[in-house]
N, C-alpha and C. Protein backbone atom coordinates (compact mmCIF):
# COMPACT_ATOMS: atom_id res chain seq x y z
N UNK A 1 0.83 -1.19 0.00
CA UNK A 1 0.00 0.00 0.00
C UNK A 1 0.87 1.24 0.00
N UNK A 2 0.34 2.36 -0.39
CA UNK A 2 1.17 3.35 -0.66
C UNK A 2 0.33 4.65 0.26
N UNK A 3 0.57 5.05 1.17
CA UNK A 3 0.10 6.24 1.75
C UNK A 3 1.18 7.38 1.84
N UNK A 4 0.73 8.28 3.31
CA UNK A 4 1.95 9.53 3.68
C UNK A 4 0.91 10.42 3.29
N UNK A 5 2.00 11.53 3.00
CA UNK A 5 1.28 13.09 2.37
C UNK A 5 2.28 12.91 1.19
N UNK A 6 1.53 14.16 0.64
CA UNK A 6 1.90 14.26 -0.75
C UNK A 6 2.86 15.67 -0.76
N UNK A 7 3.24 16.27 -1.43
CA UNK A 7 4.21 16.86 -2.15
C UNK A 7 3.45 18.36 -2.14
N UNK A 8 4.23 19.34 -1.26
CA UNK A 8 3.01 20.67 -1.22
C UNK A 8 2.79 21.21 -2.80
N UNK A 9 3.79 20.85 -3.80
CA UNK A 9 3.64 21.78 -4.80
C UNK A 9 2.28 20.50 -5.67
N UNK A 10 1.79 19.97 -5.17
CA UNK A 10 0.91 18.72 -5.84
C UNK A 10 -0.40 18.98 -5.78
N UNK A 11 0.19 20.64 -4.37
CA UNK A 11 -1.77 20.58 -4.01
C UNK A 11 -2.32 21.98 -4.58
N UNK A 12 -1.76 21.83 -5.28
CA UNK A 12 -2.37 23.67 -5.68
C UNK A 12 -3.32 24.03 -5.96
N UNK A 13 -4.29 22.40 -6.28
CA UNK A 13 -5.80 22.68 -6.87
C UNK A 13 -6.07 22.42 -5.66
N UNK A 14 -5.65 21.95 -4.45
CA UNK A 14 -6.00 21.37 -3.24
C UNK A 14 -7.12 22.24 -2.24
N UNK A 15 -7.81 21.32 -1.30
CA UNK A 15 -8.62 22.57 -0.25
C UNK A 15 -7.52 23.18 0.30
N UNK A 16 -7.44 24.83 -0.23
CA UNK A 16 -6.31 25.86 0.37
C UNK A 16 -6.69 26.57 1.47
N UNK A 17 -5.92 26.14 2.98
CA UNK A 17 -6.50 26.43 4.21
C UNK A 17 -7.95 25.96 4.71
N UNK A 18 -8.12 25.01 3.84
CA UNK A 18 -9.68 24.64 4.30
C UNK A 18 -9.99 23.44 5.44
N UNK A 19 -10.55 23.29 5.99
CA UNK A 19 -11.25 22.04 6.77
C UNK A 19 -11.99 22.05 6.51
N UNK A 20 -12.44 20.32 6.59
CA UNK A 20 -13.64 20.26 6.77
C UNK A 20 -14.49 20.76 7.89
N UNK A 21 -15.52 20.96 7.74
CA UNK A 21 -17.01 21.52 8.68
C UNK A 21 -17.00 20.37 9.98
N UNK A 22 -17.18 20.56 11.05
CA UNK A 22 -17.54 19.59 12.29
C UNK A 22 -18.67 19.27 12.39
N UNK A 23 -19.02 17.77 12.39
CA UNK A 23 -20.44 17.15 12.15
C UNK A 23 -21.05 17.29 13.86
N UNK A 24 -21.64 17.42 14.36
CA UNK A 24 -22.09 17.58 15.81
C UNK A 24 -23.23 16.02 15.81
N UNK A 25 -22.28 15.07 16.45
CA UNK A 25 -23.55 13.66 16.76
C UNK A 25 -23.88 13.39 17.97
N UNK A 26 -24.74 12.64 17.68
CA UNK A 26 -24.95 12.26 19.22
C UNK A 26 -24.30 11.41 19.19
N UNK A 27 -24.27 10.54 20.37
CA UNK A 27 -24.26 9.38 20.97
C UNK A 27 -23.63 8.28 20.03
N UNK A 28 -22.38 7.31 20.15
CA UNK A 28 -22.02 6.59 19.10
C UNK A 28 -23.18 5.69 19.25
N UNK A 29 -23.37 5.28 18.01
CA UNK A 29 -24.26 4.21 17.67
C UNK A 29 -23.71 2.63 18.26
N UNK A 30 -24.72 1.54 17.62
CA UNK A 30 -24.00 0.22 17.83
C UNK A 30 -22.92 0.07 17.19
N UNK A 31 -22.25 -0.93 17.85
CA UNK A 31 -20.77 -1.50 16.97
C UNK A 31 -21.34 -1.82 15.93
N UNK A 32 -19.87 -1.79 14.88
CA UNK A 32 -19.98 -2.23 13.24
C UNK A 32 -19.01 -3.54 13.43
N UNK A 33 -18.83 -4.00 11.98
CA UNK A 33 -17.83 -5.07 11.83
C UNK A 33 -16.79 -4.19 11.74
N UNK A 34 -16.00 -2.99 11.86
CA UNK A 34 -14.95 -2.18 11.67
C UNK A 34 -15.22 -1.44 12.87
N UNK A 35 -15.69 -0.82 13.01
CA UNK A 35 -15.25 0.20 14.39
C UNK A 35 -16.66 0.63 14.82
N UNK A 36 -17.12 1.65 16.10
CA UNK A 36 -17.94 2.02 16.10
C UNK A 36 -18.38 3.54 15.56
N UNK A 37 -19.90 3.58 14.77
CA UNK A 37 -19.55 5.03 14.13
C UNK A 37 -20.94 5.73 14.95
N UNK A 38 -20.68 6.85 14.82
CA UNK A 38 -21.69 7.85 15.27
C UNK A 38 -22.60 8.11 14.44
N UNK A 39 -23.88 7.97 14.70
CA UNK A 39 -24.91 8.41 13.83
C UNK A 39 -24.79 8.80 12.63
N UNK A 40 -24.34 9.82 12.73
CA UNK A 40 -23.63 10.58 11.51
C UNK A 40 -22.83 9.94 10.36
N UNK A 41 -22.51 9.50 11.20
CA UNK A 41 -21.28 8.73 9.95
C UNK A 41 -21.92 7.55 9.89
N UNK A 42 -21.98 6.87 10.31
CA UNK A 42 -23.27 5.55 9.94
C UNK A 42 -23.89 5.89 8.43
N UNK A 43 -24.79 7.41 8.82
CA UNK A 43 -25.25 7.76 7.72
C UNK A 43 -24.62 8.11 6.39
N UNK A 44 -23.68 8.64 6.72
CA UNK A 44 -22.45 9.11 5.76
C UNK A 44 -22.14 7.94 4.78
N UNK A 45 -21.61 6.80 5.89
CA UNK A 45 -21.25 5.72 5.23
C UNK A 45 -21.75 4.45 4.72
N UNK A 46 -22.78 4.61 4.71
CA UNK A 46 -24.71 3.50 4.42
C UNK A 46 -24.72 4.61 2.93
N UNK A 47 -24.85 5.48 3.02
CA UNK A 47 -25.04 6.34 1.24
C UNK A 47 -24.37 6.22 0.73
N UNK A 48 -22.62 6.13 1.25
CA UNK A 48 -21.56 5.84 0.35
C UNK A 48 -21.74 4.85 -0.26
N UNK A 49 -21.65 3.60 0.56
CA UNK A 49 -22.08 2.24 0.06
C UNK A 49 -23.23 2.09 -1.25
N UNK A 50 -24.22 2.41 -0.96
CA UNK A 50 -25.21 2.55 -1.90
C UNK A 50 -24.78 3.33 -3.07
N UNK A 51 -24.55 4.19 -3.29
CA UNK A 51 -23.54 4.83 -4.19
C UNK A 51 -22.67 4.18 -4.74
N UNK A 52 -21.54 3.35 -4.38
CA UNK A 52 -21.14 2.88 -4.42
C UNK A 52 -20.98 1.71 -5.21
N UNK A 53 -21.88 0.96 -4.84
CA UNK A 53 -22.58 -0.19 -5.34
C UNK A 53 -23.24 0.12 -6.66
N UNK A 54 -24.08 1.07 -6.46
CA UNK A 54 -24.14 1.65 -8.32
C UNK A 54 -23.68 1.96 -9.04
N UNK A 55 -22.33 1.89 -8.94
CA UNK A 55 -21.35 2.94 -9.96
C UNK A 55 -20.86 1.72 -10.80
N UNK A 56 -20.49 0.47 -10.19
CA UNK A 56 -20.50 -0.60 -11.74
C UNK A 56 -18.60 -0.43 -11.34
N UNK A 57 -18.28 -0.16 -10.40
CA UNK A 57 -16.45 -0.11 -10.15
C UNK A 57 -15.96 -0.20 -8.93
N UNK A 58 -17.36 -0.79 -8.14
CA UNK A 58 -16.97 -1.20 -6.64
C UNK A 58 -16.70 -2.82 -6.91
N UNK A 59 -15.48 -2.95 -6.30
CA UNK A 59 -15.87 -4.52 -6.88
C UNK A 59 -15.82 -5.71 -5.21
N UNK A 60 -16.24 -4.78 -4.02
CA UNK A 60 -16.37 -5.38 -2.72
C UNK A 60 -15.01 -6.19 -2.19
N UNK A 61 -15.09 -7.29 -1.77
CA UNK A 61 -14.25 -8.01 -0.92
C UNK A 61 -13.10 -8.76 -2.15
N UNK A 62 -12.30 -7.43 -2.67
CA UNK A 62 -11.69 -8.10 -3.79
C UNK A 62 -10.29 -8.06 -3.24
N UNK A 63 -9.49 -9.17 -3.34
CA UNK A 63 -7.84 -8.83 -2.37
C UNK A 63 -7.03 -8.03 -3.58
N UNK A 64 -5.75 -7.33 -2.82
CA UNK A 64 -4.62 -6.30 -3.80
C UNK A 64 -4.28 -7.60 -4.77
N UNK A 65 -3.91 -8.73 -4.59
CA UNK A 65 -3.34 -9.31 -5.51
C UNK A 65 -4.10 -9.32 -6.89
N UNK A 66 -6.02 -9.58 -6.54
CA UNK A 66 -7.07 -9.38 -7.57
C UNK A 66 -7.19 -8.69 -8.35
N UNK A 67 -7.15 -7.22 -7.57
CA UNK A 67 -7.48 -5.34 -7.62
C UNK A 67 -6.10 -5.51 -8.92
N UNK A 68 -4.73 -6.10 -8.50
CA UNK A 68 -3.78 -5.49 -9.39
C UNK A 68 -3.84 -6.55 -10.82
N UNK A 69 -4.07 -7.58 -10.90
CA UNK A 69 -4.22 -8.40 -11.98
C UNK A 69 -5.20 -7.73 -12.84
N UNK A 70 -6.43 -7.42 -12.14
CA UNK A 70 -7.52 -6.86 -13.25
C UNK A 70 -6.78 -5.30 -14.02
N UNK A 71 -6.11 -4.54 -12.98
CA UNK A 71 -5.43 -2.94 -13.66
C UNK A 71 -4.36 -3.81 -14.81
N UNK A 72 -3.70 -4.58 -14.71
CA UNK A 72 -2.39 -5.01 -15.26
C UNK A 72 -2.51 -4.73 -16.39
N UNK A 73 -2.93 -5.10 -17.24
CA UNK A 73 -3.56 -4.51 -19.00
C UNK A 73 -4.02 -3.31 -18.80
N UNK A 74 -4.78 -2.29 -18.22
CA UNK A 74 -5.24 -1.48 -17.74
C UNK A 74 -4.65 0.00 -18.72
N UNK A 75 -5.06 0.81 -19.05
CA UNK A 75 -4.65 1.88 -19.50
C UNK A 75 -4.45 2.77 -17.91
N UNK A 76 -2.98 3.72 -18.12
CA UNK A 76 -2.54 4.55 -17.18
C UNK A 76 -3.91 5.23 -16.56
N UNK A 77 -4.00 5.04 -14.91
CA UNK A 77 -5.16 5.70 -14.30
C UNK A 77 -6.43 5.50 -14.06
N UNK A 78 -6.27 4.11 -14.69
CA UNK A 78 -7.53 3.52 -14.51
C UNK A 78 -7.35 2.71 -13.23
N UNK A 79 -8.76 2.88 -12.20
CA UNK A 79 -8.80 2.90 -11.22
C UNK A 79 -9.87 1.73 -11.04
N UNK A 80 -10.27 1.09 -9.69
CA UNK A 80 -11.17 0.68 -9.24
C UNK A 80 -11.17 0.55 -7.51
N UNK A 81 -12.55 0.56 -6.92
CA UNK A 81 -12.66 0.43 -5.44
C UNK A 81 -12.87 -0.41 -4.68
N UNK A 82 -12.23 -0.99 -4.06
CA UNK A 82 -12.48 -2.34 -3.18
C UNK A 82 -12.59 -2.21 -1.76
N UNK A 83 -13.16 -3.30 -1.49
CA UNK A 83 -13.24 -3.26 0.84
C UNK A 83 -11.49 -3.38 0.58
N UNK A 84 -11.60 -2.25 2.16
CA UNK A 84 -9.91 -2.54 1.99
C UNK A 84 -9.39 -3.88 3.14
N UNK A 85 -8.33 -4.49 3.14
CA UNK A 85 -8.32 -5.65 3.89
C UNK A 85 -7.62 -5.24 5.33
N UNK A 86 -7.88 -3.73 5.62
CA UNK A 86 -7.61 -3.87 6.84
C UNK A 86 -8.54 -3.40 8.06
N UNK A 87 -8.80 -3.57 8.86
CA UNK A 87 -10.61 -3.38 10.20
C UNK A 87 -10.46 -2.02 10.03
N UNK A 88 -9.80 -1.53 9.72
CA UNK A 88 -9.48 0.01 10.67
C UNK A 88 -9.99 1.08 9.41
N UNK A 89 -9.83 0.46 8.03
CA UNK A 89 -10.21 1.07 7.09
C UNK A 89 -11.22 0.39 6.21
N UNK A 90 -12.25 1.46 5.66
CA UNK A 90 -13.22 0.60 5.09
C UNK A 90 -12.81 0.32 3.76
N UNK A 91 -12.09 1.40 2.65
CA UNK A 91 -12.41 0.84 1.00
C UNK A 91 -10.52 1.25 1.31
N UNK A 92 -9.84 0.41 -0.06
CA UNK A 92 -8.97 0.66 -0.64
C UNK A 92 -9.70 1.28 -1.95
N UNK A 93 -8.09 1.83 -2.85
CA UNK A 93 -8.65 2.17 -4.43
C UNK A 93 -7.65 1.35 -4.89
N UNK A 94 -7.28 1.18 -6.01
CA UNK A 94 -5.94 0.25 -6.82
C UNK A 94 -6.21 0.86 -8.29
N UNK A 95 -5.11 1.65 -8.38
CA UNK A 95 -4.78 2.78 -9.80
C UNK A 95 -3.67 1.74 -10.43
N UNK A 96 -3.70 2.08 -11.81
CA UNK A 96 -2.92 2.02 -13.03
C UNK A 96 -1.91 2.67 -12.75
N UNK A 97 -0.69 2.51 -12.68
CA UNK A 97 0.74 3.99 -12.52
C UNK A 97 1.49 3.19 -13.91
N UNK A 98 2.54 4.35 -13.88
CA UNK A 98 3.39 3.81 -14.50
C UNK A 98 4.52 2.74 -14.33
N UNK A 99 4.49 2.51 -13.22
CA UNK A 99 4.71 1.36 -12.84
C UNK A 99 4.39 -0.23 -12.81
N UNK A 100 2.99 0.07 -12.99
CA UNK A 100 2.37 -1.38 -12.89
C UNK A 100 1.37 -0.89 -11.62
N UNK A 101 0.38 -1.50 -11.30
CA UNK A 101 -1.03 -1.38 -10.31
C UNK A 101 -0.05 -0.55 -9.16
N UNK A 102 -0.84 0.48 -8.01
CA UNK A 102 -0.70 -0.13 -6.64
C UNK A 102 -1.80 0.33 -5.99
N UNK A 103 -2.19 0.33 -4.62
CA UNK A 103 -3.18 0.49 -3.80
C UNK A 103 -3.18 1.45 -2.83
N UNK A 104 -4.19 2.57 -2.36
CA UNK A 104 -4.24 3.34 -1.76
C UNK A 104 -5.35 3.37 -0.90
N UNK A 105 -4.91 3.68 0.45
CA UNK A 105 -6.08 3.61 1.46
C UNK A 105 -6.95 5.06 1.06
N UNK A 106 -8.68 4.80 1.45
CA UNK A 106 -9.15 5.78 1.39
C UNK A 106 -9.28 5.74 2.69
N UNK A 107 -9.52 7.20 3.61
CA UNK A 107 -9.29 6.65 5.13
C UNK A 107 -10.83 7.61 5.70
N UNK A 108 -11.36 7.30 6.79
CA UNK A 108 -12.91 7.95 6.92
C UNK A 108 -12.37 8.43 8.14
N UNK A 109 -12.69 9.71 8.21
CA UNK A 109 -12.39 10.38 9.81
C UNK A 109 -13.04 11.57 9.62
N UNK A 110 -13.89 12.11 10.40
CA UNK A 110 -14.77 12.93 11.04
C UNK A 110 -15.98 13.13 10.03
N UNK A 111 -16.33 12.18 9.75
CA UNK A 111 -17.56 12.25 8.79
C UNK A 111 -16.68 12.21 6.86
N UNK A 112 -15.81 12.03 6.27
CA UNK A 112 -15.42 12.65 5.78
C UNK A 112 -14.44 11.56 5.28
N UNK A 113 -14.64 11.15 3.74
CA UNK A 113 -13.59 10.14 2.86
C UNK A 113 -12.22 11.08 2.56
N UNK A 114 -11.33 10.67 3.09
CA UNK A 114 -10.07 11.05 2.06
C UNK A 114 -8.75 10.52 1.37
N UNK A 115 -8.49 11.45 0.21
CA UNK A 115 -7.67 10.85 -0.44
C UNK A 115 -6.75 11.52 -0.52
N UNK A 116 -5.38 11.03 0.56
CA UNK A 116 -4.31 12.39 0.49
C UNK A 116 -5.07 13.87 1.34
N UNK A 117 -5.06 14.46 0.71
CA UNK A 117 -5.55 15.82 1.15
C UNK A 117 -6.76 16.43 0.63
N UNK A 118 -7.41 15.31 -0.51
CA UNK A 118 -9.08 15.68 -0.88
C UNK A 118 -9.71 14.67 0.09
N UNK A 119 -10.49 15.39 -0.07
CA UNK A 119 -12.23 14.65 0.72
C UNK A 119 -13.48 15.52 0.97
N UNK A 120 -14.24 13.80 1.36
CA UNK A 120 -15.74 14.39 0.30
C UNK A 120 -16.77 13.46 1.20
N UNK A 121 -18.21 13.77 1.83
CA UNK A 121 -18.88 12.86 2.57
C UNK A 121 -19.43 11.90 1.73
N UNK A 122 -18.92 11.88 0.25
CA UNK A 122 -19.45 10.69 -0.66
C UNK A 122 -18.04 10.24 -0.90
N UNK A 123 -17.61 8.78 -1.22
CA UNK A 123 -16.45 8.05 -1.76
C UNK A 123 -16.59 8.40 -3.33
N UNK A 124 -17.96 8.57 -4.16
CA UNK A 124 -17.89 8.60 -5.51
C UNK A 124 -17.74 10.09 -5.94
N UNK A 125 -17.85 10.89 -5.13
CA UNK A 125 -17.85 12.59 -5.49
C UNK A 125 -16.13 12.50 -5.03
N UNK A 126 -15.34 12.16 -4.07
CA UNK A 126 -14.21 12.40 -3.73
C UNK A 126 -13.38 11.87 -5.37
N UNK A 127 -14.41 10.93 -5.85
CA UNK A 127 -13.20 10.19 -6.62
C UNK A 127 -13.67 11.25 -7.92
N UNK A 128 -14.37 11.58 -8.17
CA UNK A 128 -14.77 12.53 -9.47
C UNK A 128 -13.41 13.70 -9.43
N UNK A 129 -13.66 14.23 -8.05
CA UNK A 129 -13.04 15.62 -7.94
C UNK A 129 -11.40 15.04 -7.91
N UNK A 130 -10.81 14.16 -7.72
CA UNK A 130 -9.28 13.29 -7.63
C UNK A 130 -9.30 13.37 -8.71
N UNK A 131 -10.63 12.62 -10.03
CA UNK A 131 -10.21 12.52 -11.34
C UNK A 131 -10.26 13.57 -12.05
N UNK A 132 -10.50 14.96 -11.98
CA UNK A 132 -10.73 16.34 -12.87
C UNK A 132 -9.34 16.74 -11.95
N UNK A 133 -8.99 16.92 -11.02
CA UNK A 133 -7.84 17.32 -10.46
C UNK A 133 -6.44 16.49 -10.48
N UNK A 134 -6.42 15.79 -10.79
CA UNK A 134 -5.19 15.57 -11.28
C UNK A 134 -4.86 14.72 -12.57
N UNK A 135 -5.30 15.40 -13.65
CA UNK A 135 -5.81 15.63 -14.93
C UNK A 135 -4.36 16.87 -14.87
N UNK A 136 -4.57 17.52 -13.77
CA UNK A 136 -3.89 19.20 -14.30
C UNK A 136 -2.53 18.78 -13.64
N UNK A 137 -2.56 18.39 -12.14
CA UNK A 137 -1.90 18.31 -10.99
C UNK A 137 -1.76 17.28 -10.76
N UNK A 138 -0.92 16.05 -11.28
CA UNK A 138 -0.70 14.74 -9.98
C UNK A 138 -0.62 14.91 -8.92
N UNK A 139 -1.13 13.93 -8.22
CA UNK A 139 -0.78 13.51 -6.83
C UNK A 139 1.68 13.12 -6.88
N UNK A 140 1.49 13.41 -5.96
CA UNK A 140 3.33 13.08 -6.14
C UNK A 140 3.02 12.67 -4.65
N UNK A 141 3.50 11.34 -4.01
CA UNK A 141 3.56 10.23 -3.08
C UNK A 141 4.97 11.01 -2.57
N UNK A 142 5.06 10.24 -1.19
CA UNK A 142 6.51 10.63 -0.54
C UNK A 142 7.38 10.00 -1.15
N UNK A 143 6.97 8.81 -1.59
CA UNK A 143 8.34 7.62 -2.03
C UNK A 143 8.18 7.59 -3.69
N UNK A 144 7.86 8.89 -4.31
CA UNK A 144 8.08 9.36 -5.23
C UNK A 144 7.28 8.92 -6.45
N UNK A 145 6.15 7.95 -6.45
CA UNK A 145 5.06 7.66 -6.69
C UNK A 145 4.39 8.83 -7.36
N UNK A 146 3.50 8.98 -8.97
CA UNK A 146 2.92 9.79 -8.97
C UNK A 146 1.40 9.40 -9.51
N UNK A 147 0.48 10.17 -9.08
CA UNK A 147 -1.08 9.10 -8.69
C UNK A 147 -1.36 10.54 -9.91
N UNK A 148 -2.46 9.84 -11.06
CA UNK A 148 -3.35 10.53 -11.86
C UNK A 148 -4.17 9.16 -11.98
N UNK A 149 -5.59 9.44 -12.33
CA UNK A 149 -6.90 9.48 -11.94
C UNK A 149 -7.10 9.27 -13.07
N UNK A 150 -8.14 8.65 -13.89
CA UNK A 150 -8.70 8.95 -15.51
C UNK A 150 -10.38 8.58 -15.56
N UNK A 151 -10.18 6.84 -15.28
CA UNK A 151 -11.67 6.17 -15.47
C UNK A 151 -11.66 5.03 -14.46
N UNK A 152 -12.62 5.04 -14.23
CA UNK A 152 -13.03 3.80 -13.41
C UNK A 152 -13.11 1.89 -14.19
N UNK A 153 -12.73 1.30 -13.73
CA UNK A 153 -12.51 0.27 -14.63
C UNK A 153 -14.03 -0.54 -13.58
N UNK A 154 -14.94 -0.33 -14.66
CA UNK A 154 -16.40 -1.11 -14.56
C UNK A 154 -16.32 -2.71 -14.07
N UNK A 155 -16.98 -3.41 -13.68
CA UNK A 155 -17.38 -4.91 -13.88
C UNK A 155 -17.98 -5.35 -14.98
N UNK A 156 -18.62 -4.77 -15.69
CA UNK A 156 -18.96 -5.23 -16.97
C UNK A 156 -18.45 -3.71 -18.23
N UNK A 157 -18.06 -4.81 -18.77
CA UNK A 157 -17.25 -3.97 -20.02
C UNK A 157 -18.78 -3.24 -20.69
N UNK A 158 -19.45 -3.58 -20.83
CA UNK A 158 -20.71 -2.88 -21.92
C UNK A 158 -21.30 -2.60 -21.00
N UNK A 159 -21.40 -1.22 -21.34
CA UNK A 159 -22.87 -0.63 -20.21
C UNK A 159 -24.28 -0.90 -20.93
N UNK A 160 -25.14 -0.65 -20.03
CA UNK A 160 -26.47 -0.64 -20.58
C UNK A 160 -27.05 1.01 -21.21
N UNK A 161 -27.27 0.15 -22.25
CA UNK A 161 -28.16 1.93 -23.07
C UNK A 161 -28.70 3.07 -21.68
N UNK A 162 -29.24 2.53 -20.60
CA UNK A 162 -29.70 3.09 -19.87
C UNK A 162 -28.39 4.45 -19.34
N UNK A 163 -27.59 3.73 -19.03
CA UNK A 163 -26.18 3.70 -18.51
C UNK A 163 -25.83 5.00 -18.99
N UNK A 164 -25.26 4.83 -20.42
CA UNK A 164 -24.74 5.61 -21.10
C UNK A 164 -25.61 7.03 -21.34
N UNK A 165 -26.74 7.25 -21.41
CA UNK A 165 -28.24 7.83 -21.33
C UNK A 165 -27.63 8.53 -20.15
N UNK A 166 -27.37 8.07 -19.09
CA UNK A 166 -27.44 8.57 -17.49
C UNK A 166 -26.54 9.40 -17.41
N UNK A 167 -24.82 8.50 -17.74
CA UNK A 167 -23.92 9.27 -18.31
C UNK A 167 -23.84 10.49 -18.86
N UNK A 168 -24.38 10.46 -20.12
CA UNK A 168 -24.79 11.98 -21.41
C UNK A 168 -24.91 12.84 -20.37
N UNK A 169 -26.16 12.59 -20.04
CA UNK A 169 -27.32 13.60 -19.49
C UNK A 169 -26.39 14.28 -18.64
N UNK A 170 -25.91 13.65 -17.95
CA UNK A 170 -24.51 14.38 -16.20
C UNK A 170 -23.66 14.77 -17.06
N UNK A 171 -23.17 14.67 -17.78
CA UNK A 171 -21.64 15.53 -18.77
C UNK A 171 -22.20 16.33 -19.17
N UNK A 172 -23.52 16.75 -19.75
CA UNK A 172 -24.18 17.71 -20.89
C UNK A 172 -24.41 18.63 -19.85
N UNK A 173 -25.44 18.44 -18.98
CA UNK A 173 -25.51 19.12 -17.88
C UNK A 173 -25.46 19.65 -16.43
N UNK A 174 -24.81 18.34 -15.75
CA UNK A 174 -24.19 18.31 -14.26
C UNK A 174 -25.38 18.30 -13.44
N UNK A 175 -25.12 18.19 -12.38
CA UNK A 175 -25.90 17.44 -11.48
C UNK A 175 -27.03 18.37 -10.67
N UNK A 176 -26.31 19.38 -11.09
CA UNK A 176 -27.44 20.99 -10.35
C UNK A 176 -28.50 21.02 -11.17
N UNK A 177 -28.41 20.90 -12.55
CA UNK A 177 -29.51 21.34 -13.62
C UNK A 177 -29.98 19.97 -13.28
N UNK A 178 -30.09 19.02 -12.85
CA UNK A 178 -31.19 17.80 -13.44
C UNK A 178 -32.51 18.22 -12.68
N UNK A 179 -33.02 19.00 -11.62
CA UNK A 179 -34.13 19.41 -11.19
C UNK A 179 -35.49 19.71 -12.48
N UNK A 180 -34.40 20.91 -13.27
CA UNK A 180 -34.67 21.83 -14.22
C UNK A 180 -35.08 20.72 -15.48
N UNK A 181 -34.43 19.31 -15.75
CA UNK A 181 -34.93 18.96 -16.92
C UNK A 181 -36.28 18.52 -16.85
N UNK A 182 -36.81 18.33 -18.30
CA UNK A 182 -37.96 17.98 -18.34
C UNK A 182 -38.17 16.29 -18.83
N UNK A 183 -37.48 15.40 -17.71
CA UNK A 183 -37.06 13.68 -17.89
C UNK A 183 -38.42 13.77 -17.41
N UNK A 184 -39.08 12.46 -17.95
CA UNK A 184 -40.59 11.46 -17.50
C UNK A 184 -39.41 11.02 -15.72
N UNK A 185 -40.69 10.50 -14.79
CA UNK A 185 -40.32 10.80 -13.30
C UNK A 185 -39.51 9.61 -13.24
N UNK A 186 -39.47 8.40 -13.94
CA UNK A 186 -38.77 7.05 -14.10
C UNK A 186 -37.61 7.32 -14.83
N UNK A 187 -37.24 8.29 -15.57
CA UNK A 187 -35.97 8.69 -15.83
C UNK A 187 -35.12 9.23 -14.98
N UNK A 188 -35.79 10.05 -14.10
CA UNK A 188 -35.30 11.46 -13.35
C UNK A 188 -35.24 10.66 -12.19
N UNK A 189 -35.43 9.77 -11.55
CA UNK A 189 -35.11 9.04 -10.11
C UNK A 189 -34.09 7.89 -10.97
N UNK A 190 -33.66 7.63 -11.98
CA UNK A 190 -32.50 6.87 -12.20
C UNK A 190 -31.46 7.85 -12.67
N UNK A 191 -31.62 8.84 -12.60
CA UNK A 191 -30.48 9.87 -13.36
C UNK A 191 -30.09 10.17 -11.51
N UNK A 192 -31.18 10.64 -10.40
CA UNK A 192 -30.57 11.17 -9.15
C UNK A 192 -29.52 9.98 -8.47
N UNK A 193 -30.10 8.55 -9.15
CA UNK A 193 -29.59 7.52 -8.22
C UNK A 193 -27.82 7.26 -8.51
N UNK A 194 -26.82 8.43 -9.28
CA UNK A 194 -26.03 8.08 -9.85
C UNK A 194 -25.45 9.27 -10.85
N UNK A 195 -25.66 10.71 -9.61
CA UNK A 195 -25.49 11.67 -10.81
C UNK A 195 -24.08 12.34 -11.28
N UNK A 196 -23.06 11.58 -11.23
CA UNK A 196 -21.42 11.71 -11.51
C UNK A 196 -21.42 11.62 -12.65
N UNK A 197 -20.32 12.30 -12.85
CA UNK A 197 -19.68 12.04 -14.08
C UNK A 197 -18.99 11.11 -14.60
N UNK A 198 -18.49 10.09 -13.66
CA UNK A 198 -16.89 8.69 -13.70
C UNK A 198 -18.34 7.81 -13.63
């Protein structure tokens, strides 16, 4: 696995002086199979999942040896998300480098997925904004590693017409305008269930 911080001149598109917002919970909830989470994050991380699971590039309880065989042919940056194999963390990612595959913890702390120095209370919005940002800016690793982002490598190679439809619609117009279109209501609750761009 490859973690640390990254390289200050790496973050320039980065949150500059920013934190995240403090979630105020109550009471931790019941234990999980990983740790115990607070309400909040329970919630946080039950939508991720679901999210998740729809995007067609979660591929669940998959081990690094799996994650890197499937990138190996892989075009540079192509990515996918897996449970990560350690309690303490919920998802790994496993990118294309120029090297050959490797794996990166996504790590959850205070309500809040991150990657390096982005993060996002969704795992699939963190990974959008990783893939438009270092497009411009790699990531540069301590041990000299450099992380760019492109596409998500699917479970099934052919999407469904639906798919691609869902796709369009979020590139043409992003995720603010879909209120505004005029989709039949069976379109427009499969366009909200999945409104990214990756």
């Amino acid at each position: 696995m490859v973690g640390g911080s990254v390289q200050p001149h790496a973050l320039a598109h980065a949150h500059d002086n920013l934190s995240p917002p403090r979630h105020q919970c109550p009471l931790p909830a019941p234990s999980t199979h990983y740790r115990i989470f607070r309400n909040c994050e329970r919630d946080v991380v039950e939508r991720s999942i679901s999210i998740l699971q729809a995007s067609g590039f979660y591929w669940g309880p998959l081990s690094v040896g799996e994650a890197h065989a499937k990138l190996d042919m892989e075009a540079m940056g192509t990515f996918l998300v897996r449970d990560s194999s350690q309690g303490n963390h919920l998802f790994s990612l496993s990118v294309k480098v120029a090297a050959g595959p490797i794996s990166v913890r996504i790590r959850f702390q205070e309500g809040y997925f991150w990657l390096m120095n982005h993060f996002s209370d969704c795992v699939v919005k963190l990974l959008e904004l990783v893939v438009e940002r270092t497009q411009a800016q790699p990531i540069c690793c301590e041990n000299g590693v450099t992380l760019v982002f492109s596409k998500p490598l699917r479970r099934s190679r052919i999407p469904a017409l639906q798919e691609l439809c869902r796709r369009s619609i979020i590139a043409v117009h992003g995720r603010e305008k879909i209120p505004q279109l005029p989709l039949q209501p069976v379109l427009r609750k499969y366009v909200e269930e999945f409104p990214f761009k990756i």
